[in-house]
C-alpha atoms as a PDB file:
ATOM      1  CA  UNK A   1      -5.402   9.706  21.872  1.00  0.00           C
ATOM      2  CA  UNK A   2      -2.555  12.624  21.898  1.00  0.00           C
ATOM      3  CA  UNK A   3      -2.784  15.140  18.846  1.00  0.00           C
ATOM      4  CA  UNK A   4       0.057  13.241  17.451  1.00  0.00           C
ATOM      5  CA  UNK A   5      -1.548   9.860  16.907  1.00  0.00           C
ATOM      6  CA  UNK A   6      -4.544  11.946  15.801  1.00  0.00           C
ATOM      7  CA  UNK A   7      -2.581  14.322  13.306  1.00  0.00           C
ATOM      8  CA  UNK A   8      -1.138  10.782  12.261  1.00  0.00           C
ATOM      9  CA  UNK A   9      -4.246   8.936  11.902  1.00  0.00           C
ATOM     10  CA  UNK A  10      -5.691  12.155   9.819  1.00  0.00           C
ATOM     11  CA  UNK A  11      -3.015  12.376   7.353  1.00  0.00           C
ATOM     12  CA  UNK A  12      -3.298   8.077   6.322  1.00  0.00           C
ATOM     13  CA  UNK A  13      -6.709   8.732   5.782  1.00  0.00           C
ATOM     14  CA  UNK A  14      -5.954  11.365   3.702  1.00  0.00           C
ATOM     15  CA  UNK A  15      -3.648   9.473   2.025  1.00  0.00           C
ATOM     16  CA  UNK A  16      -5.521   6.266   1.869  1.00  0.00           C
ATOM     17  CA  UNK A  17      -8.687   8.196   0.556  1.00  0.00           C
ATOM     18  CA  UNK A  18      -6.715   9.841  -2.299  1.00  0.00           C
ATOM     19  CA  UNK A  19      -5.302   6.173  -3.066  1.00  0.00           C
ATOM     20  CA  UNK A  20      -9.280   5.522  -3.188  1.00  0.00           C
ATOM     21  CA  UNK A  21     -10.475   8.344  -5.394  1.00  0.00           C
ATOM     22  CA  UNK A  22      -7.712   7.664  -8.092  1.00  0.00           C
ATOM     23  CA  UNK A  23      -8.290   3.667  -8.373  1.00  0.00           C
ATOM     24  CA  UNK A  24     -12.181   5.367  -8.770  1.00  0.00           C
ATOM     25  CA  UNK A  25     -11.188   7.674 -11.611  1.00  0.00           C
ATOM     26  CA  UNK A  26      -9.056   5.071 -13.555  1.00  0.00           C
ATOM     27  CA  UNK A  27     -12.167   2.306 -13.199  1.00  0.00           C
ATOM     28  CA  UNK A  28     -13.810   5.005 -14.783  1.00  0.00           C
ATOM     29  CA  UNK A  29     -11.888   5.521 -17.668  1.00  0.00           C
ATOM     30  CA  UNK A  30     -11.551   1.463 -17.940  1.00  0.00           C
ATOM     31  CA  UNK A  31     -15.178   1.133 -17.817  1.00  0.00           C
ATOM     32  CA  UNK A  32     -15.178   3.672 -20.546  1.00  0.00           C
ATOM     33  CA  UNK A  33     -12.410   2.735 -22.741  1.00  0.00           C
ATOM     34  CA  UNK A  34     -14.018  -0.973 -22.070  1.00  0.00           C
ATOM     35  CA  UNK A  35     -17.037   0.630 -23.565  1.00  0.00           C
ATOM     36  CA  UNK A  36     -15.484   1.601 -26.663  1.00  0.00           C
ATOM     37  CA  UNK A  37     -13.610  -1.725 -27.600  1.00  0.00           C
ATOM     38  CA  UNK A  38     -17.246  -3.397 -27.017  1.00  0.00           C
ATOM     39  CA  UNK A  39     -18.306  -0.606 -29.943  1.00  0.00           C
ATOM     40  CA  UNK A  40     -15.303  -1.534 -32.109  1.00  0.00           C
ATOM     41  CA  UNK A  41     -16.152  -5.461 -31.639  1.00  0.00           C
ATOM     42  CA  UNK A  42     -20.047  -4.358 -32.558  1.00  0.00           C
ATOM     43  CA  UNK A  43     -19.327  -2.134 -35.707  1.00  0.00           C
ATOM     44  CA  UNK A  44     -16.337  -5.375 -36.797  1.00  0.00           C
ATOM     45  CA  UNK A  45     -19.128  -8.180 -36.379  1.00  0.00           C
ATOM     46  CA  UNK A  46     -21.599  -5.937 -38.533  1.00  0.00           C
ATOM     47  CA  UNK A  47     -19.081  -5.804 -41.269  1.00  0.00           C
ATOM     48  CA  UNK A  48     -19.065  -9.795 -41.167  1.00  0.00           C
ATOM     49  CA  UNK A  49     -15.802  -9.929 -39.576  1.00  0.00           C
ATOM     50  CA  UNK A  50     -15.491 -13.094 -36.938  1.00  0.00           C
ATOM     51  CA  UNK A  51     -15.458 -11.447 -33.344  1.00  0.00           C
ATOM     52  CA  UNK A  52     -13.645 -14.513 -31.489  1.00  0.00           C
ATOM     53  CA  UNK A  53     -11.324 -15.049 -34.180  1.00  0.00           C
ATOM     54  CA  UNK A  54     -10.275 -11.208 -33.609  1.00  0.00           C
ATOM     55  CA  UNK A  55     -10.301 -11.733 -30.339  1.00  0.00           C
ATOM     56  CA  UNK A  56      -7.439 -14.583 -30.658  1.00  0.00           C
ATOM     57  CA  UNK A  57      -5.876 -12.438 -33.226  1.00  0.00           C
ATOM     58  CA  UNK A  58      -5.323  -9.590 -30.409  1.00  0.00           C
ATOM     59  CA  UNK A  59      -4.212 -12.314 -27.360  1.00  0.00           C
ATOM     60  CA  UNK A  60      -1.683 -13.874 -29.410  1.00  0.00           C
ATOM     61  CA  UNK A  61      -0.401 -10.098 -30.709  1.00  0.00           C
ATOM     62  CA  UNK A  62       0.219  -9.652 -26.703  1.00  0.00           C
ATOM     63  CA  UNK A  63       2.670 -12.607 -26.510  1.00  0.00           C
ATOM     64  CA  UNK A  64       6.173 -11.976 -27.570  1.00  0.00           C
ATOM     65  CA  UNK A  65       7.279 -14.539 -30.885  1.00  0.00           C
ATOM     66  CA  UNK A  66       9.601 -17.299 -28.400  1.00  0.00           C
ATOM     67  CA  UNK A  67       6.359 -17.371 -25.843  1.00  0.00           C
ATOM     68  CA  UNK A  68       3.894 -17.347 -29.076  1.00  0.00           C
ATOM     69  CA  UNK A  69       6.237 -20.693 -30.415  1.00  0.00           C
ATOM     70  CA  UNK A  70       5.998 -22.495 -27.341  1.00  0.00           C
ATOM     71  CA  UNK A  71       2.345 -22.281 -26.916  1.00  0.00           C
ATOM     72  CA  UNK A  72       1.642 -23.169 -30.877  1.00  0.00           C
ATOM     73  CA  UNK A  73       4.198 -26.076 -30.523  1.00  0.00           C
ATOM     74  CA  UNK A  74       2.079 -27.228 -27.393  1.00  0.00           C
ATOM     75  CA  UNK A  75      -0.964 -27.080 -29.175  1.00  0.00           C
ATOM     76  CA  UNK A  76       0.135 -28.785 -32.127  1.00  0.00           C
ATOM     77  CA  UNK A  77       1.631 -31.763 -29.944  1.00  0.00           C
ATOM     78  CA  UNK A  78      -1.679 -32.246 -28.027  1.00  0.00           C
ATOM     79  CA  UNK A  79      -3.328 -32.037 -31.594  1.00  0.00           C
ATOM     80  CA  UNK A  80      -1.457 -34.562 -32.929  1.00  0.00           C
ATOM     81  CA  UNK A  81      -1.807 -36.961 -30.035  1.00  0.00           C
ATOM     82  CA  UNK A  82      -5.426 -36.572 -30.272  1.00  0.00           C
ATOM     83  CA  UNK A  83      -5.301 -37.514 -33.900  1.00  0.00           C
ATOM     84  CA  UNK A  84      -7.097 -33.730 -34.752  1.00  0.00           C
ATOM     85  CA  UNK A  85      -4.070 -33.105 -37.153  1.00  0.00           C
ATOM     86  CA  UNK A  86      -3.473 -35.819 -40.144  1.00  0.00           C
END
């Protein structure tokens, strides 16, 4: 192997193992920050609140309003076809 190819091969592993450490330090924080919702869900349920109903609450806050329509008119339609709605 000439220098070259080795100077080459030293500097993507360099590279790749920076790309390595930072994907480490931001699982981190998500394991962490993952942590804390966990706490917020805990200290919600102890004040009688319903966690899965929050839980929807927050999913549906992600979607914007037209994607938020569609999937509520979809739900109702299937609803309604299997006679849940009256």
């Amino acid at each position: 192997m000439s220098q070259v190819e080795t100077d080459a091969g030293s500097v993507a592993a360099d590279e790749l193992k920076q790309f390595i450490e930072r994907i480490e330090r931001l699982e981190e924080e998500k394991a962490s920050i993952q942590g804390d919702i966990k706490e917020v869900f805990a200290e919600l349920k102890g004040r009688g609140y319903d966690a899965k109903a929050i839980r929807t609450i927050v999913r549906i806050r992600k979607q914007d309003h037209a994607e938020r329509q569609e999937q509520e008119a979809i739900l109702d339609l299937y609803m309604q076809a299997l006679g849940m709605v009256g």
